[in-house]
PDB file of N, CA and C in Angstrom:
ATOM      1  N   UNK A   1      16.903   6.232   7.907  1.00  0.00           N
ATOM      2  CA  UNK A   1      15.919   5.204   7.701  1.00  0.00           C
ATOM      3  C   UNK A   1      16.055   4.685   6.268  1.00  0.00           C
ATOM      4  N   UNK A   2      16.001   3.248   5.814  1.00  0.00           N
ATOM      5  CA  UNK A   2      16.282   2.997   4.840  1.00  0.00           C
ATOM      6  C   UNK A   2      15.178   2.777   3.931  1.00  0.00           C
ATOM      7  N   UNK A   3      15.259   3.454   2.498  1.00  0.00           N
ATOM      8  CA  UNK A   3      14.450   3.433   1.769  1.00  0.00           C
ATOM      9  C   UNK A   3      13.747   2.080   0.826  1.00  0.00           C
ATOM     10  N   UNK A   4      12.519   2.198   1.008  1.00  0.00           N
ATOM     11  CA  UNK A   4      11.966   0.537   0.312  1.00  0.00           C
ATOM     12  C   UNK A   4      12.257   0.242  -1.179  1.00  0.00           C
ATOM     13  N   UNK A   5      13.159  -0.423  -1.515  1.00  0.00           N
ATOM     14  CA  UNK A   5      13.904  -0.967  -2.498  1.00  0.00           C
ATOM     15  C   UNK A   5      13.401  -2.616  -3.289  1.00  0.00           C
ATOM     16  N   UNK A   6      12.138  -2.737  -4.181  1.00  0.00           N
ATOM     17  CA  UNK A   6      11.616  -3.872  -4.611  1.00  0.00           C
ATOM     18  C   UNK A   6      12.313  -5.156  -4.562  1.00  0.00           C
ATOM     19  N   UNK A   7      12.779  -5.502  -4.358  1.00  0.00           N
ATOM     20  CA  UNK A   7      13.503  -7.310  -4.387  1.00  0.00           C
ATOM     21  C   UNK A   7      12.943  -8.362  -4.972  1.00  0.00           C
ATOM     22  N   UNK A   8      11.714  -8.472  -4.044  1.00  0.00           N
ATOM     23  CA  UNK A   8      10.564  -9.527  -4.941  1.00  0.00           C
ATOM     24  C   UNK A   8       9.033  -9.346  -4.796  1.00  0.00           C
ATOM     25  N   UNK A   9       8.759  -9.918  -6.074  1.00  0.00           N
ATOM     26  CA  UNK A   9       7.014  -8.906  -6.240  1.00  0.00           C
ATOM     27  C   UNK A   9       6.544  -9.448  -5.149  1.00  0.00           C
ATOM     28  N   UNK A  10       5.917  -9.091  -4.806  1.00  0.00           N
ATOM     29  CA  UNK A  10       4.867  -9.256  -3.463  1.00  0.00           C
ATOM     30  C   UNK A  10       3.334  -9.390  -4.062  1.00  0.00           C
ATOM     31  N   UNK A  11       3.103 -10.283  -3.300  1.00  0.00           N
ATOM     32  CA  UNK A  11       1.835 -11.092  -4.359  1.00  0.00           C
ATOM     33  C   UNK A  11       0.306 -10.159  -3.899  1.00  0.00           C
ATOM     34  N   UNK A  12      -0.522 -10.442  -4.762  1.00  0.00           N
ATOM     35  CA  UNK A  12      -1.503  -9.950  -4.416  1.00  0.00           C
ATOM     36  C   UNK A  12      -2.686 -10.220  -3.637  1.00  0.00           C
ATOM     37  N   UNK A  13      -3.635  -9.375  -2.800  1.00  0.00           N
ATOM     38  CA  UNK A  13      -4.378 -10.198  -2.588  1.00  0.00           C
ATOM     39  C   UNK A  13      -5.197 -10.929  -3.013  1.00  0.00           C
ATOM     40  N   UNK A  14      -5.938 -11.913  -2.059  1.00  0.00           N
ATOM     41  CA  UNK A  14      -6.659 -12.524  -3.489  1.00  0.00           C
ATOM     42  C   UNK A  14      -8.121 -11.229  -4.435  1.00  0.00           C
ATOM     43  N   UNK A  15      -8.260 -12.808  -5.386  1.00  0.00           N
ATOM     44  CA  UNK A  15      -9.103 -11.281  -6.556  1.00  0.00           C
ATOM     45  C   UNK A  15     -10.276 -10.875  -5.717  1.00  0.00           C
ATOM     46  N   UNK A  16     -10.815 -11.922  -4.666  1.00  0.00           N
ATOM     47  CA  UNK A  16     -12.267 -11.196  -3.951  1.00  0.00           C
ATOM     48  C   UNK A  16     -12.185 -10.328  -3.515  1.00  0.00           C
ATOM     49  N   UNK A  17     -11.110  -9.487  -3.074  1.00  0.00           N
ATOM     50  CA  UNK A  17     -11.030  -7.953  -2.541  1.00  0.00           C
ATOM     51  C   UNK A  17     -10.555  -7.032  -3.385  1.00  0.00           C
ATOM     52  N   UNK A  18     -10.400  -7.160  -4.141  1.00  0.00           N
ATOM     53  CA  UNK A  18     -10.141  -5.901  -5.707  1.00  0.00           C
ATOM     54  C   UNK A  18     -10.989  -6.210  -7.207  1.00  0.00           C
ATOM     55  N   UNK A  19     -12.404  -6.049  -6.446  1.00  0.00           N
ATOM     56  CA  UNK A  19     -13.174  -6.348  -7.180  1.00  0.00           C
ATOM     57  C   UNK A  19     -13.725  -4.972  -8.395  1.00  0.00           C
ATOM     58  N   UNK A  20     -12.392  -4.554  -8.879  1.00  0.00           N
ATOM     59  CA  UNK A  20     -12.114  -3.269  -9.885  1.00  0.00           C
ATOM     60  C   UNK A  20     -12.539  -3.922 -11.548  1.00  0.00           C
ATOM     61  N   UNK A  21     -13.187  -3.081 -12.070  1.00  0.00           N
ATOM     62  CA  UNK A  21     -12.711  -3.205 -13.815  1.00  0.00           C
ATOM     63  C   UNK A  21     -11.252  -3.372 -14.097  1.00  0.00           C
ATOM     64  N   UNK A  22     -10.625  -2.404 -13.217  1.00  0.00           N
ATOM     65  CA  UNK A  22      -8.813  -2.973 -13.605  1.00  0.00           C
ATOM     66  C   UNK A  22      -8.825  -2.703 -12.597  1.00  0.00           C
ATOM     67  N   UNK A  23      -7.704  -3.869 -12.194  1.00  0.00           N
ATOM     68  CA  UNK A  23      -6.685  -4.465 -11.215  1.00  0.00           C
ATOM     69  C   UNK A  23      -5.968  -3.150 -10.188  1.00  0.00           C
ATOM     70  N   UNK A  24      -6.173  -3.166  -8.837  1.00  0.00           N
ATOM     71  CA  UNK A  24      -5.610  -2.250  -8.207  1.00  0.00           C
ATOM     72  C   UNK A  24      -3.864  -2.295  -8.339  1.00  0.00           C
ATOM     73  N   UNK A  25      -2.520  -1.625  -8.585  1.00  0.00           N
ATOM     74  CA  UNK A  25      -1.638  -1.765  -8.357  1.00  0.00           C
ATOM     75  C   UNK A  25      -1.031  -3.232  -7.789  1.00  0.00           C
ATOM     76  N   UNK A  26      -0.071  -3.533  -7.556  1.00  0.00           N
ATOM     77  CA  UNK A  26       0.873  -4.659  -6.849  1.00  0.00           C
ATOM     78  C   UNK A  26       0.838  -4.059  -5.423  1.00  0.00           C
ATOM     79  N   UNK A  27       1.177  -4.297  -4.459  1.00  0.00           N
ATOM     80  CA  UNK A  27       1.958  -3.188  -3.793  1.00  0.00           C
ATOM     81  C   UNK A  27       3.664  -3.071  -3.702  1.00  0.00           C
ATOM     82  N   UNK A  28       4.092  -3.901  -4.515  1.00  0.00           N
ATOM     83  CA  UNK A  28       5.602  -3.254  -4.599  1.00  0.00           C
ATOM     84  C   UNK A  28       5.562  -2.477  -6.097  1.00  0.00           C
ATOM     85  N   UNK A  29       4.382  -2.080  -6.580  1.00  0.00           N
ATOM     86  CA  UNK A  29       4.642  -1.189  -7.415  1.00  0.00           C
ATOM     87  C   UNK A  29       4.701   0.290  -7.187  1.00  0.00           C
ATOM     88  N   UNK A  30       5.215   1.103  -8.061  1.00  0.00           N
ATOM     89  CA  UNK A  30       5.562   2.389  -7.421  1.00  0.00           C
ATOM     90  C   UNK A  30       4.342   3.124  -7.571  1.00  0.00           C
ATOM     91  N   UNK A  31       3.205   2.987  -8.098  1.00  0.00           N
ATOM     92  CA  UNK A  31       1.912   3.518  -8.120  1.00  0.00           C
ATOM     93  C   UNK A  31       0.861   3.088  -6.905  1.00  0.00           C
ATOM     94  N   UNK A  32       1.561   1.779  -6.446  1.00  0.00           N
ATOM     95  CA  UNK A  32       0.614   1.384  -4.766  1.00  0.00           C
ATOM     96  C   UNK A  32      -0.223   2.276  -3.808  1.00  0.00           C
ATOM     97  N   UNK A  33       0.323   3.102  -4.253  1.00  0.00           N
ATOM     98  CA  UNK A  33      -0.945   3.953  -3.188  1.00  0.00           C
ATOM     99  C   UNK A  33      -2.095   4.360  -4.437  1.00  0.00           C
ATOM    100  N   UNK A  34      -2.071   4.017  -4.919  1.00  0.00           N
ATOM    101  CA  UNK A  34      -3.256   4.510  -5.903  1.00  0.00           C
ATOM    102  C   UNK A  34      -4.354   3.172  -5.648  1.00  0.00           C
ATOM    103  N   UNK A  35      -4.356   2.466  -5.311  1.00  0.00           N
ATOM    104  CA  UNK A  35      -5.146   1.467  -4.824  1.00  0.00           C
ATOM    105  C   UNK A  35      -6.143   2.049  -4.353  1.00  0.00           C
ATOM    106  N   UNK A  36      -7.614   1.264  -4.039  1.00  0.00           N
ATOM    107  CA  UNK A  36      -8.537   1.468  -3.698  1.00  0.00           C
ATOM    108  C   UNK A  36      -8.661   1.371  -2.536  1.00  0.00           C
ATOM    109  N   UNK A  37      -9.449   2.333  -1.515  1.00  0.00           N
ATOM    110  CA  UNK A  37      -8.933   2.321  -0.041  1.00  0.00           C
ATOM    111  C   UNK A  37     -10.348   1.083   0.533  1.00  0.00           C
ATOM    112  N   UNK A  38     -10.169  -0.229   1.114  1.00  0.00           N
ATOM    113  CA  UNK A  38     -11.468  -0.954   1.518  1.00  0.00           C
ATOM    114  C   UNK A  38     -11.508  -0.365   3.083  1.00  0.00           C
ATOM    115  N   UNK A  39     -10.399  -0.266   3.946  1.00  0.00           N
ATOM    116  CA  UNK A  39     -10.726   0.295   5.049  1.00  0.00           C
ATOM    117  C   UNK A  39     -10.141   1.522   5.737  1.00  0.00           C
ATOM    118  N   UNK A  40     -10.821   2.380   5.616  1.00  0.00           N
ATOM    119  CA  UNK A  40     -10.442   3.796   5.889  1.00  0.00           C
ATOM    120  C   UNK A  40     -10.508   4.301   8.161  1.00  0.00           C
ATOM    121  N   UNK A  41      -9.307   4.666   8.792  1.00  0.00           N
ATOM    122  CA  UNK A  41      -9.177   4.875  10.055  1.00  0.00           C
ATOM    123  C   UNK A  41      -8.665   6.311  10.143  1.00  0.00           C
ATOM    124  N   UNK A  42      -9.064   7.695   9.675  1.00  0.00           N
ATOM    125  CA  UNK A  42      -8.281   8.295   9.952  1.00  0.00           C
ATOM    126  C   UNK A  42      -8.319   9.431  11.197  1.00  0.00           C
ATOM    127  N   UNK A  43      -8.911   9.004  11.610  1.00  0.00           N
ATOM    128  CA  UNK A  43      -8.621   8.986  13.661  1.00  0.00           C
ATOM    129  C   UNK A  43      -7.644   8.396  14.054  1.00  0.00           C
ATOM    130  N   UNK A  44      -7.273   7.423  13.443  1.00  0.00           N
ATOM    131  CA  UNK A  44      -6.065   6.421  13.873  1.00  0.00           C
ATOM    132  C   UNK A  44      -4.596   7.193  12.904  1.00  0.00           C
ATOM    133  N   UNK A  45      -5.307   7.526  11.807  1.00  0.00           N
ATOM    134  CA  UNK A  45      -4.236   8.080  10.185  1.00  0.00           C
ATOM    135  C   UNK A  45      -4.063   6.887   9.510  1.00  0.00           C
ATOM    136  N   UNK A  46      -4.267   5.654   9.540  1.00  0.00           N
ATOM    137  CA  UNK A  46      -4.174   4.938   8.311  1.00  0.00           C
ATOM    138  C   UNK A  46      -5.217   4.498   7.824  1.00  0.00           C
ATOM    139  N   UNK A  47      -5.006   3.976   6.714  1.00  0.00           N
ATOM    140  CA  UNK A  47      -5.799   3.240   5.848  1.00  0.00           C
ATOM    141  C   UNK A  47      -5.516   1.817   5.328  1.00  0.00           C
ATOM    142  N   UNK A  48      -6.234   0.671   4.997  1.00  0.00           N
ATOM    143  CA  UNK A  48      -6.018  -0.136   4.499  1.00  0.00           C
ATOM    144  C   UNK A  48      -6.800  -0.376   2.505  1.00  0.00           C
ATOM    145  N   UNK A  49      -5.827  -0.047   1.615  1.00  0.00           N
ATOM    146  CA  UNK A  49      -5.541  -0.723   0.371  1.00  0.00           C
ATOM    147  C   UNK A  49      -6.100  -1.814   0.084  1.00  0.00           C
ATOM    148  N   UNK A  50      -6.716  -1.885  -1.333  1.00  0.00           N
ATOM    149  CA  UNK A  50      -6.946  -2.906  -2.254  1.00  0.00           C
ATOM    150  C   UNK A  50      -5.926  -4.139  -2.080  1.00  0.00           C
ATOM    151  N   UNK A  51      -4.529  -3.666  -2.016  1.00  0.00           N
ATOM    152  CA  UNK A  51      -3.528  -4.519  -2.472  1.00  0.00           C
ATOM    153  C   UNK A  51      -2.699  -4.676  -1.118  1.00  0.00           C
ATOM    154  N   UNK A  52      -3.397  -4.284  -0.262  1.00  0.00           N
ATOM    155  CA  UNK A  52      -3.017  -4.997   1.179  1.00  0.00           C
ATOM    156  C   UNK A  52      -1.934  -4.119   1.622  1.00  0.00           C
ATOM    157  N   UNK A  53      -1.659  -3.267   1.154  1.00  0.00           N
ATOM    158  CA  UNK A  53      -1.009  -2.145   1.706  1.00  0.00           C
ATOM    159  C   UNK A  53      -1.433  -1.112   2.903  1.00  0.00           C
ATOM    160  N   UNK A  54      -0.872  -0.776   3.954  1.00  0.00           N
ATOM    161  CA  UNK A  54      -1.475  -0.164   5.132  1.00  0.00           C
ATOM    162  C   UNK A  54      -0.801   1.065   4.685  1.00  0.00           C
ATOM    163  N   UNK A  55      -1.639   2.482   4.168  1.00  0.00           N
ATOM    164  CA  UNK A  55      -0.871   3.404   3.960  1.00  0.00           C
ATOM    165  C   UNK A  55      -1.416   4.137   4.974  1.00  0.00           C
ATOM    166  N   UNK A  56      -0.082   5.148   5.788  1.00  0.00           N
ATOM    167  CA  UNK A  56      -0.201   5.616   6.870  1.00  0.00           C
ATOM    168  C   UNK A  56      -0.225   7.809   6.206  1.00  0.00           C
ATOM    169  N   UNK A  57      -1.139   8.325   6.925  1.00  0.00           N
ATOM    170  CA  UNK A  57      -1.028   9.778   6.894  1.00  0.00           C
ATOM    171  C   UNK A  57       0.097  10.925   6.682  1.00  0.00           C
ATOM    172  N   UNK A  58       1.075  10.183   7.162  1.00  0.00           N
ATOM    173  CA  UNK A  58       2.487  11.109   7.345  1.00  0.00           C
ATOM    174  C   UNK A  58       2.986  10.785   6.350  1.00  0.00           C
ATOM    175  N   UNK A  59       2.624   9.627   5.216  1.00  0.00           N
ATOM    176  CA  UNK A  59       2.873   8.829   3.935  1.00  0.00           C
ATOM    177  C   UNK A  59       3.966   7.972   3.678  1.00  0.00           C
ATOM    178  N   UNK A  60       4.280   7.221   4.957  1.00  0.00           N
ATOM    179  CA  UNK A  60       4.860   6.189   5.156  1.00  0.00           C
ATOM    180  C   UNK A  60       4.123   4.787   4.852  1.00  0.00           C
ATOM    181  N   UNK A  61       4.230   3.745   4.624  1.00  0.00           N
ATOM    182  CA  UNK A  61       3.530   2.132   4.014  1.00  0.00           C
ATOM    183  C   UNK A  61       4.069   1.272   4.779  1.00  0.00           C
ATOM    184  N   UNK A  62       3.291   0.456   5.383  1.00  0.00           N
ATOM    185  CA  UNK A  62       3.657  -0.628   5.338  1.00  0.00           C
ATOM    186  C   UNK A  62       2.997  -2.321   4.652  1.00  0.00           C
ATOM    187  N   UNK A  63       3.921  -2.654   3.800  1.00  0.00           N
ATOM    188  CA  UNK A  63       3.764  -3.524   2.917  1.00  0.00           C
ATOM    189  C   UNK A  63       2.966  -4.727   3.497  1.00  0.00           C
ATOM    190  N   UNK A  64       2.365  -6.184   2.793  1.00  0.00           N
ATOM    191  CA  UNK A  64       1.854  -7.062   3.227  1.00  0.00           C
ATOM    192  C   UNK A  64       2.381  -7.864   3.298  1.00  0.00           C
ATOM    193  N   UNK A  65       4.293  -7.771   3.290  1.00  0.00           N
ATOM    194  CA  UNK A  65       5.214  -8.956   3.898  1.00  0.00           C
ATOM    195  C   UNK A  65       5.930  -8.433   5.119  1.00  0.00           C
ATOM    196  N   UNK A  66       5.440  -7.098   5.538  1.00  0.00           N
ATOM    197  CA  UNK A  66       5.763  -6.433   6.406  1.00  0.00           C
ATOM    198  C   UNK A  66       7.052  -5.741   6.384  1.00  0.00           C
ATOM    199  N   UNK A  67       7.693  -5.246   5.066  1.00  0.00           N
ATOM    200  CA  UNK A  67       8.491  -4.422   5.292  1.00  0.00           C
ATOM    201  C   UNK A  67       7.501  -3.238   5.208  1.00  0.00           C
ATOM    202  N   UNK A  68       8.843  -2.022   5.639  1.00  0.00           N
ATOM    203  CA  UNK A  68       8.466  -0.585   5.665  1.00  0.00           C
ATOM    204  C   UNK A  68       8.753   0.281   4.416  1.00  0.00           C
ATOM    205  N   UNK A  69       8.035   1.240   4.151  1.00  0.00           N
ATOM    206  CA  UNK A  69       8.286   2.097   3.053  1.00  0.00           C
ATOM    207  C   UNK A  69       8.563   3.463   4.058  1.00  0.00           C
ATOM    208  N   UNK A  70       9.582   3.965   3.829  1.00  0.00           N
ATOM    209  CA  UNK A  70       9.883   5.296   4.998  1.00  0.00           C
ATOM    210  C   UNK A  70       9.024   6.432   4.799  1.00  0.00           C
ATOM    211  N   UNK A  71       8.411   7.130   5.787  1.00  0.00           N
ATOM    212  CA  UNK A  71       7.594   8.770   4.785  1.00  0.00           C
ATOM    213  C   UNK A  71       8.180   9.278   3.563  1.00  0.00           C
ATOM    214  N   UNK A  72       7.464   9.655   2.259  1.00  0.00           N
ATOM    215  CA  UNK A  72       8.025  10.328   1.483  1.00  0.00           C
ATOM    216  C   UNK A  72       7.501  11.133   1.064  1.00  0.00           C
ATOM    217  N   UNK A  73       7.505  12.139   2.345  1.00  0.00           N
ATOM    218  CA  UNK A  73       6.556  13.994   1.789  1.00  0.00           C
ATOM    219  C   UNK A  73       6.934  14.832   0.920  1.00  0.00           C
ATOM    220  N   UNK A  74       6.394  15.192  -0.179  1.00  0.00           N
ATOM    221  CA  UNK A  74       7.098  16.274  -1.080  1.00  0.00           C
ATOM    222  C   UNK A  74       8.026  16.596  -0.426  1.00  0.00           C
ATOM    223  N   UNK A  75       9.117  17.473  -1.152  1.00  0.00           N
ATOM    224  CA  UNK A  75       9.780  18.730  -0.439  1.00  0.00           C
ATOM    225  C   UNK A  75       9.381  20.313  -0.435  1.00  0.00           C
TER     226      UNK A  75
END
């Protein structure tokens, strides 16, 4: 599976949903999951991000141009 490799910034959402003192992450930044979670499913295992990122339980992403970020569980 191929690993998510930045190309081009991926924009944010707009500011009415990261309504933070500071700015949630990008989501092609490598700190993106640190975002603020607005909608939480974990009956389902994901979550939806400040920055429009769908981060999934097994800790795989998928981005808001719709690429994939592959699981990346400790070792």
């Amino acid at each position: 599976m191929p690993v998510f490799t930045p190309t081009a910034p991926t924009a944010r959402l707009p500011r009415a949903l990261c309504r933070h003192t500071v700015l949630c992450p990008a989501a092609d930044s490598p700190d993106r999951e640190s975002a603020a979670v607005l909608v939480a499913h974990p009956e389902q295992g994901w979550s939806l991000l400040c920055n429009g990122l769908v981060a999934f339980e097994d800790t795989g992403d998928l981005l808001p141009d719709g690429r994939v970020v592959a699981p990346h569980r400790p070792v």
